[in-house]
Structures are given as C-alpha cells and as structure tokens.
Protein backbone atom coordinates (compact mmCIF):
# COMPACT_ATOMS: atom_id res chain seq x y z
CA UNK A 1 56.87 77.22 51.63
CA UNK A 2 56.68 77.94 55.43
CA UNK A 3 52.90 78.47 56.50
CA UNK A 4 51.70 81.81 57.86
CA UNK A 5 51.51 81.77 61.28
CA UNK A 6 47.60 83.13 61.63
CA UNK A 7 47.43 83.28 65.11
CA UNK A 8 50.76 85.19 65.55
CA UNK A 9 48.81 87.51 62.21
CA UNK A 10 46.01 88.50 64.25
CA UNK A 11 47.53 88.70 67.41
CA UNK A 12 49.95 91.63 66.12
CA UNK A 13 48.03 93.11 63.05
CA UNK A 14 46.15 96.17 65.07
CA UNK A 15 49.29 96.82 67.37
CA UNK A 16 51.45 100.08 66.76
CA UNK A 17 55.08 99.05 65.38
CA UNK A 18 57.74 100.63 67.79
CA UNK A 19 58.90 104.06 66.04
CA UNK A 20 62.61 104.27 66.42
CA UNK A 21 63.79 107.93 65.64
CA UNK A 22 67.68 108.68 66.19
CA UNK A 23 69.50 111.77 67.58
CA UNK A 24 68.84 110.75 71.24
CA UNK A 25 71.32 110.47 73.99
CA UNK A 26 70.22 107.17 76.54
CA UNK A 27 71.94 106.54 79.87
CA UNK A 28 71.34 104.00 82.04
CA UNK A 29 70.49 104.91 85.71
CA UNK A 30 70.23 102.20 88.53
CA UNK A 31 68.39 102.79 91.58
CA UNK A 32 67.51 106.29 92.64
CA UNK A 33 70.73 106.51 94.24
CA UNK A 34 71.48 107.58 90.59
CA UNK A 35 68.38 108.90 89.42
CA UNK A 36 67.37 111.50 91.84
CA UNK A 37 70.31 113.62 92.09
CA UNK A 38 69.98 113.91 87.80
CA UNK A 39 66.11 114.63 87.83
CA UNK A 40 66.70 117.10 90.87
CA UNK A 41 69.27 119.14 88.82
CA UNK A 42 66.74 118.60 85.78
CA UNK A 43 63.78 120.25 87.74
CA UNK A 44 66.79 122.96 89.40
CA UNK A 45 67.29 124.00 85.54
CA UNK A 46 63.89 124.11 84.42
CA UNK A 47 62.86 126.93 82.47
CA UNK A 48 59.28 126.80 81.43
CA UNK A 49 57.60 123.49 82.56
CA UNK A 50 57.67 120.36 84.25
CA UNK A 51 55.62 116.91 84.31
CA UNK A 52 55.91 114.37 86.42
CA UNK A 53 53.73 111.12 86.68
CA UNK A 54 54.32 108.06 88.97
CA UNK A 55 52.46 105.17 90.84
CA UNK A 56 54.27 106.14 94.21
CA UNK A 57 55.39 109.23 95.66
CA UNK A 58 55.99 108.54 99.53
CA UNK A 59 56.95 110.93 102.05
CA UNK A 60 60.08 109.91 103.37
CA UNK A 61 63.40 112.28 103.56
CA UNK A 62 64.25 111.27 99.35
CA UNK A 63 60.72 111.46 98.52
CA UNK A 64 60.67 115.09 100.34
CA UNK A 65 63.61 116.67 98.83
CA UNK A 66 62.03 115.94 95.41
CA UNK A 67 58.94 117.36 96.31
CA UNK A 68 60.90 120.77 97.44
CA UNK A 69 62.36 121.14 94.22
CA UNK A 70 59.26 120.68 92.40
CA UNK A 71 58.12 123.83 94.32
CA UNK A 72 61.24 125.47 94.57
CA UNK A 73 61.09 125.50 90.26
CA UNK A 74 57.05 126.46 90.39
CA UNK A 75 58.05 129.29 92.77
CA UNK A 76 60.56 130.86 90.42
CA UNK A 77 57.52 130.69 87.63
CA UNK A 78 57.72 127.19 85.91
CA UNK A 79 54.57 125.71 85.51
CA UNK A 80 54.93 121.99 87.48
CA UNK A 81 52.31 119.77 86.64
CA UNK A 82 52.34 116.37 88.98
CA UNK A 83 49.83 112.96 88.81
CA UNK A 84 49.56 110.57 90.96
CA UNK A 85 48.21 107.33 91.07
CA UNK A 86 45.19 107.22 93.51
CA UNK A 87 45.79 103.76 94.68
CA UNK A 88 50.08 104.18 94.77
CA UNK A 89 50.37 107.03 96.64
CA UNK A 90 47.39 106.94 98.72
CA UNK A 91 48.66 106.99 101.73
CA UNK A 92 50.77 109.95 101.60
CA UNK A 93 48.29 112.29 99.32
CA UNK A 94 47.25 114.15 102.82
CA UNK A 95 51.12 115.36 103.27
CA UNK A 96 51.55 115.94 99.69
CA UNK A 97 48.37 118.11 99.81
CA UNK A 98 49.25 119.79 102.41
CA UNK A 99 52.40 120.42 101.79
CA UNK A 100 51.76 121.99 98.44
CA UNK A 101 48.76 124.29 99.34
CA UNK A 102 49.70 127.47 98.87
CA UNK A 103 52.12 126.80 96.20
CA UNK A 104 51.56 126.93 92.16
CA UNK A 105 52.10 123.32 91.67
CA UNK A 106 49.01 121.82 89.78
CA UNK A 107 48.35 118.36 91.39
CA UNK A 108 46.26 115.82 90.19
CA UNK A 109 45.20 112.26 91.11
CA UNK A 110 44.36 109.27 88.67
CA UNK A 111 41.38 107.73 89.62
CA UNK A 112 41.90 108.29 93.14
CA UNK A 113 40.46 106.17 96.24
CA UNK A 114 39.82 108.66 98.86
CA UNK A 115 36.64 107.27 99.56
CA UNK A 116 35.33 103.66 99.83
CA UNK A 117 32.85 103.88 97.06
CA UNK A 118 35.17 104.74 94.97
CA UNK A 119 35.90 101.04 94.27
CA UNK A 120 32.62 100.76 92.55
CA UNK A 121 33.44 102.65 89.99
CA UNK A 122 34.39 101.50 86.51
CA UNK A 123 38.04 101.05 85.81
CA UNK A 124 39.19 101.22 89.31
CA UNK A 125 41.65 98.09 88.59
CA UNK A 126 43.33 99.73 85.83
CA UNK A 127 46.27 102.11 87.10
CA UNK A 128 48.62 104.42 86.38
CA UNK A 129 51.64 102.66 87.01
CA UNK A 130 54.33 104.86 84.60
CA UNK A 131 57.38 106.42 86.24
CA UNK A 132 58.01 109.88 84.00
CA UNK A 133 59.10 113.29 84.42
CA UNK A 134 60.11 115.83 81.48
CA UNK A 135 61.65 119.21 81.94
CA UNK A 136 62.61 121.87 79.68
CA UNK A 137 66.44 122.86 79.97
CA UNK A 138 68.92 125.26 77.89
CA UNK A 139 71.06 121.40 76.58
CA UNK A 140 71.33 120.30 73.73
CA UNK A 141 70.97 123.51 71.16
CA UNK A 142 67.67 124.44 71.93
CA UNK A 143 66.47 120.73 72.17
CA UNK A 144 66.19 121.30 75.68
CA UNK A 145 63.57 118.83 76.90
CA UNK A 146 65.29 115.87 79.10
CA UNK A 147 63.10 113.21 80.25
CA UNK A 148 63.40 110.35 82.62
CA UNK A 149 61.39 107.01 81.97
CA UNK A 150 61.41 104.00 84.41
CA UNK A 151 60.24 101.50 87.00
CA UNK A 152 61.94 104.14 89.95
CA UNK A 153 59.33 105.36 92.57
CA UNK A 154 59.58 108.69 94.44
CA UNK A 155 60.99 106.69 97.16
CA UNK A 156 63.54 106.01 98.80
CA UNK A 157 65.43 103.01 97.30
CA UNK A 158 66.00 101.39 100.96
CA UNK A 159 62.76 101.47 101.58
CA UNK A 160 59.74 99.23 101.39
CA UNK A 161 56.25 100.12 101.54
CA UNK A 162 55.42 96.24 103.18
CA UNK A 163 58.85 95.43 104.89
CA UNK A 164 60.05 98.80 106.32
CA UNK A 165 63.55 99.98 105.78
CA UNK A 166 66.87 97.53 105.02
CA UNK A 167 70.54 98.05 104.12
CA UNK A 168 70.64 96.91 100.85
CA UNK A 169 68.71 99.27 98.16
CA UNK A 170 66.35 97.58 96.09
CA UNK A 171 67.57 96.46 92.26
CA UNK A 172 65.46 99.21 90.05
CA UNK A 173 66.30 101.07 86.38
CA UNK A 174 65.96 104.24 84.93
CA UNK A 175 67.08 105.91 82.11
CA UNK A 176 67.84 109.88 81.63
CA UNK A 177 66.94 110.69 77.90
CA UNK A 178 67.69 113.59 75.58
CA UNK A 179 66.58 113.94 72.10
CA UNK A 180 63.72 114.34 69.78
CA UNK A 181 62.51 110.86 71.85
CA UNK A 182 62.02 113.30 74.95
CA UNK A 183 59.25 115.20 72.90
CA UNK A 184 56.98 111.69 73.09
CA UNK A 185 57.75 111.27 77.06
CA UNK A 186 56.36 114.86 77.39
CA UNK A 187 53.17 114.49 75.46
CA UNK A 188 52.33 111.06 77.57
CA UNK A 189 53.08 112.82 80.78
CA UNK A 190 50.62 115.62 79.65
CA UNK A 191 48.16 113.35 78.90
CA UNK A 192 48.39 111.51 82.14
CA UNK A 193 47.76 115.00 83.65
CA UNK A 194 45.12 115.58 81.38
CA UNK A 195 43.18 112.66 81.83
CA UNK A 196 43.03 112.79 85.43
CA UNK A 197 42.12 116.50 85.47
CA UNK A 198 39.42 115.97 83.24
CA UNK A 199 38.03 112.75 85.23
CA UNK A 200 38.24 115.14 87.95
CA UNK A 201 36.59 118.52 86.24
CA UNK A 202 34.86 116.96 82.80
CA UNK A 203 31.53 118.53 83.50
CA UNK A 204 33.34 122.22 83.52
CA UNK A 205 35.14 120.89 80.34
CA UNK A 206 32.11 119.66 78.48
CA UNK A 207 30.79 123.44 79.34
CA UNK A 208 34.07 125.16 78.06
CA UNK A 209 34.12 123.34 74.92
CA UNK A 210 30.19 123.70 74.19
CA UNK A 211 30.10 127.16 74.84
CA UNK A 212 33.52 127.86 72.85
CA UNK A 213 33.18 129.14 69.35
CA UNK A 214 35.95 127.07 68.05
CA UNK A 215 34.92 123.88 70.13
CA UNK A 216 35.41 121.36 67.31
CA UNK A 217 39.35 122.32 67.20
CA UNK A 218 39.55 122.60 71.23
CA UNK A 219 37.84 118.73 71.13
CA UNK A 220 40.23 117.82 68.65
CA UNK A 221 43.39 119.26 71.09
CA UNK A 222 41.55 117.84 73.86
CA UNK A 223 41.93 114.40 72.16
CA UNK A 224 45.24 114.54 71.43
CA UNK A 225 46.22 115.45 74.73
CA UNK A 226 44.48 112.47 76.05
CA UNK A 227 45.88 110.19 73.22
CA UNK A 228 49.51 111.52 74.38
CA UNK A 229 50.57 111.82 70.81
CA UNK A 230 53.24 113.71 69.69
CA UNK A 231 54.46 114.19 66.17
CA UNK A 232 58.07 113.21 66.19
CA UNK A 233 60.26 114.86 63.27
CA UNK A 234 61.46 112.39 60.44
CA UNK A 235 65.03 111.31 60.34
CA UNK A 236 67.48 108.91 58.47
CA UNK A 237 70.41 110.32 61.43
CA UNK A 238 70.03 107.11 63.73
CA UNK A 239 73.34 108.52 65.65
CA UNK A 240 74.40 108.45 68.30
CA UNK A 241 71.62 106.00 69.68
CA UNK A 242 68.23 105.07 68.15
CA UNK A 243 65.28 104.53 70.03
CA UNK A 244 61.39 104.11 70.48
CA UNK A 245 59.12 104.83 73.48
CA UNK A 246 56.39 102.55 73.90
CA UNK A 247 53.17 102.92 76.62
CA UNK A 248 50.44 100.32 77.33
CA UNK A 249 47.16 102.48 77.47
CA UNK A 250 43.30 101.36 77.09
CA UNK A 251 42.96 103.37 74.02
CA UNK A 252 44.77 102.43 70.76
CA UNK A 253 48.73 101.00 71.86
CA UNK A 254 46.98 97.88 74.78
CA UNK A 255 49.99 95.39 73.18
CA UNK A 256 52.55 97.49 72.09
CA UNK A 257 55.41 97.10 74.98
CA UNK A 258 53.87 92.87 75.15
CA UNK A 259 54.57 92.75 71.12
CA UNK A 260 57.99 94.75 71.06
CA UNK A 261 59.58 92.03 74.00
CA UNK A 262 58.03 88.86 72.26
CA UNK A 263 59.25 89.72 68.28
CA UNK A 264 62.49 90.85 69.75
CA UNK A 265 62.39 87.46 71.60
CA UNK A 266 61.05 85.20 68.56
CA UNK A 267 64.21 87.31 66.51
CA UNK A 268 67.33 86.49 69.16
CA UNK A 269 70.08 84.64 68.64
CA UNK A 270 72.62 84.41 71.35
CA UNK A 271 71.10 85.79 74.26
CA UNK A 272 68.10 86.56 76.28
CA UNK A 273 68.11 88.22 79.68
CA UNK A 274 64.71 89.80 81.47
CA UNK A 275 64.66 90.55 85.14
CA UNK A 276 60.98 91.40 86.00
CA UNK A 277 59.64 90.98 89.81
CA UNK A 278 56.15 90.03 88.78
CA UNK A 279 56.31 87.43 85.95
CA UNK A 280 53.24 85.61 84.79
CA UNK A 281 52.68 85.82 80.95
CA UNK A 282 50.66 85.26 78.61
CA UNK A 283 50.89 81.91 76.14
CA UNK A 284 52.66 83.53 73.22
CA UNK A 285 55.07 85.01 75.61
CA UNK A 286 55.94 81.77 77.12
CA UNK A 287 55.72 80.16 73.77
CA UNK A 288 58.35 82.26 72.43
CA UNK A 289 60.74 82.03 75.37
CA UNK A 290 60.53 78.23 75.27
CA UNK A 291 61.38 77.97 71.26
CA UNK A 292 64.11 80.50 71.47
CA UNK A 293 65.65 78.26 74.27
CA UNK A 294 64.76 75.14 72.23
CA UNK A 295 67.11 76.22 69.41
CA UNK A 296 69.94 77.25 71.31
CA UNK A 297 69.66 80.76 72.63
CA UNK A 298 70.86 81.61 75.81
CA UNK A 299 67.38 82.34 77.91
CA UNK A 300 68.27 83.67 81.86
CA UNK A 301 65.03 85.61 83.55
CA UNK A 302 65.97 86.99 86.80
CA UNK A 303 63.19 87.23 89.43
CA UNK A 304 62.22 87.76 92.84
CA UNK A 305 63.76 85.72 95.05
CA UNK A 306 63.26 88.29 98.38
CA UNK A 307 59.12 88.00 97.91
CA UNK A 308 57.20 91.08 98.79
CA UNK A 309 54.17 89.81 97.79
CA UNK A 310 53.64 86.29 97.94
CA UNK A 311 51.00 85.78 95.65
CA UNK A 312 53.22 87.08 92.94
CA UNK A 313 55.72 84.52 93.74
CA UNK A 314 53.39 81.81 93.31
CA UNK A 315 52.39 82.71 90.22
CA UNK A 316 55.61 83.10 88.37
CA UNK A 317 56.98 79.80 90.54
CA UNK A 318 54.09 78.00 88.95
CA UNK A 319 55.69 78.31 85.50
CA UNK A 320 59.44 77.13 86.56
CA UNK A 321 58.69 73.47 85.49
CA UNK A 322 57.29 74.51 82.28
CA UNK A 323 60.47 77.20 81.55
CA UNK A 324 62.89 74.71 82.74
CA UNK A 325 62.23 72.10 80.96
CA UNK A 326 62.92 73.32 77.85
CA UNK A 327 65.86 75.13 78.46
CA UNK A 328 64.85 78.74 79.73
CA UNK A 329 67.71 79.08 83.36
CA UNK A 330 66.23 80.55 86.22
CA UNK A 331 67.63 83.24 88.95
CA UNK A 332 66.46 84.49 91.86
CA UNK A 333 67.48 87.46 93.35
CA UNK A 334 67.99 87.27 97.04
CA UNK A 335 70.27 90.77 98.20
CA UNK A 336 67.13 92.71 97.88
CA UNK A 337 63.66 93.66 96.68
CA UNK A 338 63.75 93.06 92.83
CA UNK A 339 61.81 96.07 91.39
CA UNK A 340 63.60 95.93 87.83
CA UNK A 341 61.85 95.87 84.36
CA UNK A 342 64.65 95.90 82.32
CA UNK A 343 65.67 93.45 78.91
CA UNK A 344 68.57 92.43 76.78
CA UNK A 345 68.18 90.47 73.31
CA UNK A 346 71.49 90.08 71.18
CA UNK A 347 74.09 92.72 70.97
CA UNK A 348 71.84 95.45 70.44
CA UNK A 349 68.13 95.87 71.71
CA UNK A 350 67.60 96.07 75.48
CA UNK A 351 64.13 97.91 77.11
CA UNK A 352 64.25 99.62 80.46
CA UNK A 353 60.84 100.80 81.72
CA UNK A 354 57.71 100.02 83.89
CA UNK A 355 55.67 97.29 82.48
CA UNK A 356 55.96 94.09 84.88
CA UNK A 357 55.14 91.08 82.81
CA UNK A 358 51.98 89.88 84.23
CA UNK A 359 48.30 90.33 83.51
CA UNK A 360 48.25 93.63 85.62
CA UNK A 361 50.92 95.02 83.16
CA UNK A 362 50.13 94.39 80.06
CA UNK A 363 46.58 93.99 80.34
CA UNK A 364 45.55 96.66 82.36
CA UNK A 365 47.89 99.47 84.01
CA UNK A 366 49.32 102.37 81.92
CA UNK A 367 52.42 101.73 81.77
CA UNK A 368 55.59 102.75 79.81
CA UNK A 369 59.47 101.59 78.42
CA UNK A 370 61.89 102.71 76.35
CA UNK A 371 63.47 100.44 73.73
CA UNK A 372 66.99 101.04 72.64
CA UNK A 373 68.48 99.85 69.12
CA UNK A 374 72.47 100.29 70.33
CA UNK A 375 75.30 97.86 71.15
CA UNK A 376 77.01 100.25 74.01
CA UNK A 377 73.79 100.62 75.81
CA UNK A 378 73.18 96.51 75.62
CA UNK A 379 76.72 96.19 76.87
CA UNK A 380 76.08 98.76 79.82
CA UNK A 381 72.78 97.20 81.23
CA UNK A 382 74.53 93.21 80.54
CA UNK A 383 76.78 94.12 82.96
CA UNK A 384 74.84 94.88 85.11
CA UNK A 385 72.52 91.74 84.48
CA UNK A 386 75.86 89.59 85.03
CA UNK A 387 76.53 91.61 88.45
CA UNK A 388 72.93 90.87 89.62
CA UNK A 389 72.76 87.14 88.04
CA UNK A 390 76.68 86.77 90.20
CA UNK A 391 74.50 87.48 93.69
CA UNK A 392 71.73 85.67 92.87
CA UNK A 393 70.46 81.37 93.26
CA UNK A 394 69.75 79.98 89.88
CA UNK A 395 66.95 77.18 90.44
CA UNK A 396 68.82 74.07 90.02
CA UNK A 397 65.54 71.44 90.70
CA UNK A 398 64.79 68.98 88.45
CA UNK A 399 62.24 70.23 86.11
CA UNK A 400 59.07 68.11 85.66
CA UNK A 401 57.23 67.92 82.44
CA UNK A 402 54.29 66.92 84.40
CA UNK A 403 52.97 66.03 87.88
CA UNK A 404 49.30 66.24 88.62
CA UNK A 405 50.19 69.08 91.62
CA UNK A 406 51.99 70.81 89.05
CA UNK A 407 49.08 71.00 86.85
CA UNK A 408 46.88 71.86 89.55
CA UNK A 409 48.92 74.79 90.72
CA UNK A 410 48.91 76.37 87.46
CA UNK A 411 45.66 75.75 86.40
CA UNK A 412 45.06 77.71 90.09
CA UNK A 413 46.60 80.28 88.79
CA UNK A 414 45.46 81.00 85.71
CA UNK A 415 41.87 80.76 87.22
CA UNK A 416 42.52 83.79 89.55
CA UNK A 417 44.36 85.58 86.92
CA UNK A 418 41.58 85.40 84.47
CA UNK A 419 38.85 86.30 87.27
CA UNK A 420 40.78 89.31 88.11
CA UNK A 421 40.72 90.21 84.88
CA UNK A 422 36.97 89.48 84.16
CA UNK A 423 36.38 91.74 87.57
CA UNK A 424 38.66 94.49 85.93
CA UNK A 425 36.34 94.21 82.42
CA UNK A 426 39.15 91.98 79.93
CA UNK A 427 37.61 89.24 78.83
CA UNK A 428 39.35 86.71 76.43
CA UNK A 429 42.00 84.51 77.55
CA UNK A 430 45.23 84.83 78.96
C-alpha cells in the first residue's frame, strides 16, 4: 500500500477544488493588439453595465481610447463601474480623474497611495493585481455577459512603464469568454469594486446598514459582494469547452490558482510548458516540477530573458541549477518584455490569467486565471508556446547539484522573500 502523503493532505485539504461548468466559449487573445479592439466592441455593445478591474491603466494613446469608450457607454446610460489598483496606476490616477469628472463613470481605487502615510497602513503590500472586465451584450440567447480575464494591462503593448517604448510588443495573454463562466468573472469584478468603495466609504456603510430595517439581509448581500461569489447553474453539458475560474484572495480561495497548477503538474504525462516573468516558487511547486521531469515528462518554463526588474531575475536564476539538474529545460525569452502567465499540461488543461508564480502572487496579490479542460484550446496556446520557445535561448550551462555560491545565492533569496513576506503579515515558510 502506497503511504498518504500528509504533507501534500494538509497542504490542499482547506483549498476550494476548481469548479469546471461547461457551455462556455474560450478564445485565446495575445497581446492587446488582439484584446482591445474585442473589449472595445464589448463596452460599444453594452447594454446595462460594465466592470472593469486592473493593476495598470496608463494614459497613453491605447490606454485613452479605452477610457473613451468606457464613457462613451456610461453616457448612453450603462452603469460603468472601474477599480484601480492604487499602487499600478498611480501615476496616471490625476488624468484619469480628471478626465472622467463630469461623467457617470463610478471610479474607485484599491488601497490607493496618494499620500505617503498611506504605506503605514495595514495591507498596503497586498494588491490588486487581476486584469477583468465584464459587459452585458444581446450574444448568446440572452446569456449576454462576455468577460475578458488576463495578465493584459490598459496599456499599450509597446510600451514599458521602466524602459520607455520599443518595436517589438511585449509577449502577454488574454482570453475573451462567453458562457455561464462569465457570470463568476462578473461577481469578482463587483467585488473588487465593492471592496474598494467600502475601504473608501465604510463608515457611511456601517450607518446605512445600522439604520436599515432589513440590515441583517443588506450585511449578508454586502458579504457576498465582497466574497465575489456567484452561484453558477448545474450542468452535465461540458460542450463546447469546460472551464473553471479561479482568484487568489485573502479571504477563503489564498491557494486555489497555486493548487490547480501543482495537481495538474503532479498528474502530467507528456508535457509541461509555463511561461511566467516572475518565477520563484514555493517547495511543493518546485518539488513537483522536478519529479514530473524525473519520470519522463517533458518540463520547458519560459522566462524572462529581457529583465525589467532585476531583482526578479535573480530570484528565478537562483533556482536554474536546482531545475536543471533534474531534467526541467530552461528558455529565456529575449524579443521582448515577457509579461505572460499562461500553462499547458497534456493534451487538454492549459490556464491563462494573472497570477505570476512568486511569493507576491500567490501569497499576497488578488489575482485571477482561467483554467480550461479542452484539447483545441491546449493546441491553440502550444503553438504559440513553440513560436515563443523558436525565438528564445534555452540555458544550455552545466547544471550544478551544488556549489557553496550556489547555496549562498539561494539561501539570499529566500531570506528576502520570506522578510517581505513577514513585512506584508504571512508568516510560515515559503
């Protein structure tokens, strides 16, 4: 009899299993080269409401056209609801104020840093790094919410916040989804909206709800909205594609998107290809990526190999010896920026979203991916892994087992990961 794996028990018994309903169309959009012209003619058709939640939301000509659309739809009478990250898109909140005063467009700002004591408080480490939008449309027989779910900025895709503007656009996925999954997106957008209007306004809230006569079922609402949950309708119909959204919160789901990529992992058995631009996981991610390589599966992770930040790059370079050395190929990619969160496990399960792989990720932002259970999708987004892996340098050095500067670099690392996250309020190890 095999022994029960205890560790893996607790590590996974309190964590959501991914929900897959069916009845959902899932296309893949790279870059927002593809992406923006669907979610502007999404937010053109609108017919009732729109959310919209993202880390970054610059000001440049891309950025701007979105933005006019967004007010273009609340002008005609759809109620647009907008967050922001306070930390992402701090440097262009003045034009986006500014721009929409005047206008019906509800804008809010999670946890925002528009003062310098605002670092102080509580929580400021942990942000809101999901890329969603939902709108309401006349598709799909009355079904008419389509919703977009990413790692793609409001920005443009030739442009970088550190480095300026380049030629090349940045690698970055998307998908456009339609279905009963969209009805999930919505209700996590809404409660990103919620949460940072009642961060904002709780003390007008608290008063509502105390002097309300039916405050126990407006606190219950309240909660709900905040939780993001959405009561998706029972199927067997897994046609045409099948498929789960996932978020990494602070409240109940903190592992969910960490546990769907490692059992998918610990499950393969051909192939595994991640391309992630911030890579520094956790032990039983590592562990599972070195036994799945140590009994034969295929194991490519694609990574930065034009550094924007160079701390990042240390981290994940720390690991190479350890990944290479028991089987796991390397790539960097070196045409442009790597902003990509995107998987592929087998024929059939691939995850496009934006959860990094790092302590920041799934530790401490909100984040949120989309799994998909179909072989056509997995085909669609391999080929694009094999474009991107045909451009890019696989790390051909010899790996070492050990090496005492080896050690030390590592060990380096996973000292300032774990004080960042002590600062930030996790403790435990990582």
């Amino acid at each position: 009899m095999t022994p029960i794996d205890l560790t893996r028990l607790r590590a996974w018994t309190t964590v959501p299993v991914p929900r897959y309903v069916g009845g959902n169309r899932v296309d893949l959009l790279e870059g927002g080269d593809e992406m923006f012209p669907r979610m502007r003619a999404a937010i053109a058709e609108a017919q009732r409401e729109i959310w919209l939640a993202t880390y970054i939301f610059h000001d440049d000509p891309t950025a701007v056209a979105m933005l006019e659309a967004l007010c273009d739809a609340a002008a005609r009478g759809v109620a647009v609801h907008i967050v922001l990250d306070g930390f992402g898109s701090n440097g262009t909140l003045p034009a986006i104020r500014k721009r929409l005063a005047g206008t019906a467009v509800q804008l809010e700002v999670f946890r925002p840093l528009e003062r310098w004591w605002a670092w102080l408080q509580p929580g400021q480490l942990r942000r809101l790094h999901q890329k969603l939008c939902v709108c309401d449309t006349p598709h799909d027989k009355g079904r008419g919410e389509v919703a977009f779910v990413g790692g793609i900025n409001v920005i443009d895709d030739r442009l970088d916040l550190r480095h300026g503007w380049s030629d090349t656009p940045r690698l970055d996925f998307a998908v456009e989804l339609r279905g009963p999954l969209a009805t999930a997106v919505h209700a996590t957008a809404r409660a990103m909206w919620a949460r940072a209007h009642l961060a904002r306004g709780w003390r007008e809230e608290v008063r509502t709800l105390a002097r309300s006569a039916a405050r126990v079922d407006q606190a219950r609402s309240l909660m709900r909205q905040l939780r993001g949950a959405a009561e998706l309708d029972a199927t067997d119909d897994m046609s045409p594609m099948r498929a789960a959204f996932l978020v990494r919160d602070n409240l109940r789901q903190r592992r969910a998107i960490e546990r769907s990529y490692v059992e998918a992992i610990r499950s393969a058995q051909v192939r595994i290809d991640i391309a992630v631009p911030y890579f520094y996981p956790g032990r039983a991610f590592r562990r599972a990526l070195r036994r799945a390589a140590r009994r034969g599966v295929r194991v490519r992770l694609l990574l930065q190999g034009k550094v924007d930040y160079r701390i990042a790059a240390i981290a994940a370079r720390a690991l190479y010896d350890e990944l290479r050395a028991n089987g796991v190929r390397i790539y960097e990619y070196t045409p442009a920026f790597l902003h990509a969160k995107v998987a592929v496990v087998d024929e059939e399960w691939a995850t496009v979203g934006s959860s990094n792989i790092d302590p920041l990720s799934l530790l401490l932002n909100l984040e949120a991916n989309v799994v998909v259970r179909d072989p056509s999708f997995a085909r669609a987004l391999g080929a694009r892994f094999e474009a991107a892996f045909a451009i890019s340098d696989e790390v051909s050095t010899q790996p070492a087992r050990t090496g005492w500067r080896g050690w030390l670099q590592r060990a380096g690392v996973a000292w300032a990961a774990n004080l960042y996250l002590r600062v930030a309020g996790i403790t435990g190890r990582y």
